[in-house]
Protein backbone atom coordinates (compact mmCIF):
# COMPACT_ATOMS: atom_id res chain seq x y z
CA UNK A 1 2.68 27.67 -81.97
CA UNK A 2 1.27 25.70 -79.12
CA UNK A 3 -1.27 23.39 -79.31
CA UNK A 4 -4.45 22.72 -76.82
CA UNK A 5 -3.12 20.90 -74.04
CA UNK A 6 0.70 22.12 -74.11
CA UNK A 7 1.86 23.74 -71.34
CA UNK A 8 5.28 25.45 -70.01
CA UNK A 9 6.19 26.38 -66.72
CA UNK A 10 8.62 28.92 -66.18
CA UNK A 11 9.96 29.71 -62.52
CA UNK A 12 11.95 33.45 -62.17
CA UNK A 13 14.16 33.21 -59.34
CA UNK A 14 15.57 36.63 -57.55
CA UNK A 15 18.98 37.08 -58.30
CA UNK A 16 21.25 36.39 -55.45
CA UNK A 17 24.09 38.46 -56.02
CA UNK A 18 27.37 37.53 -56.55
CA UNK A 19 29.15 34.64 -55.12
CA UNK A 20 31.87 36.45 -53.52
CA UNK A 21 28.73 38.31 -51.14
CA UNK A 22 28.94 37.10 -47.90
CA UNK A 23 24.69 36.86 -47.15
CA UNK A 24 25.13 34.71 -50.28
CA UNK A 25 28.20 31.97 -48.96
CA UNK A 26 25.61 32.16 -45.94
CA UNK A 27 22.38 31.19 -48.13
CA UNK A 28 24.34 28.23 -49.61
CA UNK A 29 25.84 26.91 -46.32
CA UNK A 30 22.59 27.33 -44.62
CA UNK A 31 21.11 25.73 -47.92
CA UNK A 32 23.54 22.94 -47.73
CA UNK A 33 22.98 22.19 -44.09
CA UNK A 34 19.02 21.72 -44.46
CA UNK A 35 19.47 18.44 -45.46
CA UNK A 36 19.46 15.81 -42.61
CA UNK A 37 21.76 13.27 -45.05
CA UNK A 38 24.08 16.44 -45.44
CA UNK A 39 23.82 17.34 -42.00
CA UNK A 40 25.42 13.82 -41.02
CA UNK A 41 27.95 13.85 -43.62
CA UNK A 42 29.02 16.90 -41.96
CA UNK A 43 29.20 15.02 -38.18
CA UNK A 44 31.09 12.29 -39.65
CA UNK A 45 33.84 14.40 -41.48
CA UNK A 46 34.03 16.61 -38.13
CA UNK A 47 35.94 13.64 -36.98
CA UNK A 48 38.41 13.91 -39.51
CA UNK A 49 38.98 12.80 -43.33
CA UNK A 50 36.84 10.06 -44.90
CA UNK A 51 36.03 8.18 -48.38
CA UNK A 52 33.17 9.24 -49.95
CA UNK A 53 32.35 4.38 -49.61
CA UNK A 54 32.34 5.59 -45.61
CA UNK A 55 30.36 8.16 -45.54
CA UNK A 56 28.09 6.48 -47.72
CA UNK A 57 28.20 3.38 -45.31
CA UNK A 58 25.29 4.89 -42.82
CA UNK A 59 22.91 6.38 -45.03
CA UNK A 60 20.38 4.55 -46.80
CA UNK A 61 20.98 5.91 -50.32
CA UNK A 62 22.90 4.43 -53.44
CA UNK A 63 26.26 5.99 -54.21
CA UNK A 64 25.40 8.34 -56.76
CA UNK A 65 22.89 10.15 -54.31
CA UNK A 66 25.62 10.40 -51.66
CA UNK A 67 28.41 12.10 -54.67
CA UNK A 68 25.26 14.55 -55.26
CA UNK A 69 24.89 15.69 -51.48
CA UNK A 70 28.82 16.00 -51.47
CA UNK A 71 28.57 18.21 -54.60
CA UNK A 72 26.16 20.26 -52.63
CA UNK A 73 28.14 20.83 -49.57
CA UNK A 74 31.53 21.31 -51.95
CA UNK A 75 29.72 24.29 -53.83
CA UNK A 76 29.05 25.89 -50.65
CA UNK A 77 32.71 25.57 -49.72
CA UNK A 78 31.59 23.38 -46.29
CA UNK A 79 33.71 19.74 -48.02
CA UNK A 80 36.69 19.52 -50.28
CA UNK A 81 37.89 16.66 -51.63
CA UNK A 82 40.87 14.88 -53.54
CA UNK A 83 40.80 11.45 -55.61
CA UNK A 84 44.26 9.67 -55.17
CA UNK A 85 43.76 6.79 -57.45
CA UNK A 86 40.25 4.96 -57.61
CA UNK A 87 39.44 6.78 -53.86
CA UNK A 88 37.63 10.38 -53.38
CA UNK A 89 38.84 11.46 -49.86
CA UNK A 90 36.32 14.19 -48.29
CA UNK A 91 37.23 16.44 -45.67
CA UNK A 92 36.14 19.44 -44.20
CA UNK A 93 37.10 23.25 -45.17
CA UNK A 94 39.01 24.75 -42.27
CA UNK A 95 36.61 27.53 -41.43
CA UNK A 96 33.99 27.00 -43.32
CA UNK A 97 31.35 26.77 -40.25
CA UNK A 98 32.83 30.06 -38.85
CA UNK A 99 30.22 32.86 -40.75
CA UNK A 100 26.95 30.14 -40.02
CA UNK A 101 28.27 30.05 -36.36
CA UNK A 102 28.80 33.68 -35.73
CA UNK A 103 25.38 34.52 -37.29
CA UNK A 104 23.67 32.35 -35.16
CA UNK A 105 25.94 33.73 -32.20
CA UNK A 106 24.81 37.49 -33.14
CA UNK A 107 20.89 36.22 -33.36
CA UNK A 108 21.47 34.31 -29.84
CA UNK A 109 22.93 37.21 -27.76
CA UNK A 110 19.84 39.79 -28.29
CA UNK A 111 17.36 36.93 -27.38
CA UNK A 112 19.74 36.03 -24.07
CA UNK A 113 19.72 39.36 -22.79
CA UNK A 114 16.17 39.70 -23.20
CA UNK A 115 15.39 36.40 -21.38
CA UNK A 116 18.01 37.79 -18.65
CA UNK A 117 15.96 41.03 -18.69
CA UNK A 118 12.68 38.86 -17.96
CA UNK A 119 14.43 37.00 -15.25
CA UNK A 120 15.64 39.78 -13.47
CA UNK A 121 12.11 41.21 -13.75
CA UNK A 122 10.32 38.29 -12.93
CA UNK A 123 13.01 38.23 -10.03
CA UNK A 124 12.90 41.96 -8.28
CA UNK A 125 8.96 41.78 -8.66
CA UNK A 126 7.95 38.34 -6.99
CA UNK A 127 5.47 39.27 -4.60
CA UNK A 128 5.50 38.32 -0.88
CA UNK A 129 4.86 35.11 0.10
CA UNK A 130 0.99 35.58 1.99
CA UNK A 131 0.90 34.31 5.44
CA UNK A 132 -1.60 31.30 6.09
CA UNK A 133 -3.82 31.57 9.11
């Protein structure tokens, strides 16, 4: 029984499919990228490996927050990483960027004809310059 003033909140979320779905992997990558932290974790470990104390050196967060965002981008299968003694090494997934990239690439093309389309348009219609008297 509930009494005057007691309240619960319950929030139904759709169910995503499975993991092994590719529109899902997408959804978590895409997810996982929103973040502007994330986002430069990702820059930094384009450049190669790093410890998770580097990565943490240019954001203005405490430790624990930065292990959180890697734990993000690990379970969408963008960073793995490997403790050899008291250091967690981060690096990225070979490939992991490649489904994002060629989704974008596939939403980009349609777009670029059409502006090409315009341009040619805009191009074979121009009307003739007037002559000034």
């Amino acid at each position: 029984m509930t009494t005057p003033g007691d309240v619960s909140i319950v929030k139904y979320m759709l169910n995503h499919g499975d993991g092994d779905d590719p529109g899902t992997r997408l959804d978590a990558v895409f997810r996982a990228l929103s973040d502007a932290s994330r986002r430069t974790i990702v820059e930094r470990l384009v450049r190669g490996p790093a410890s998770v104390g580097t990565l943490a050196a240019p954001l203005q967060m405490s430790l624990p927050a930065v292990l959180q965002h890697l734990a993000v981008l690990e379970t969408a299968g963008i960073v793995q990483s490997q403790k050899i003694g008291r250091v967690r090494t981060c690096s990225l997934v070979p490939g992991a960027l490649t489904g994002p990239t060629a989704w974008l690439a596939a939403q980009r093309l349609p777009a670029e004809r059409r502006l090409d389309r315009l341009g040619d348009h805009l191009t074979t219609t121009r009307p003739a310059p007037q002559e000034q008297s």
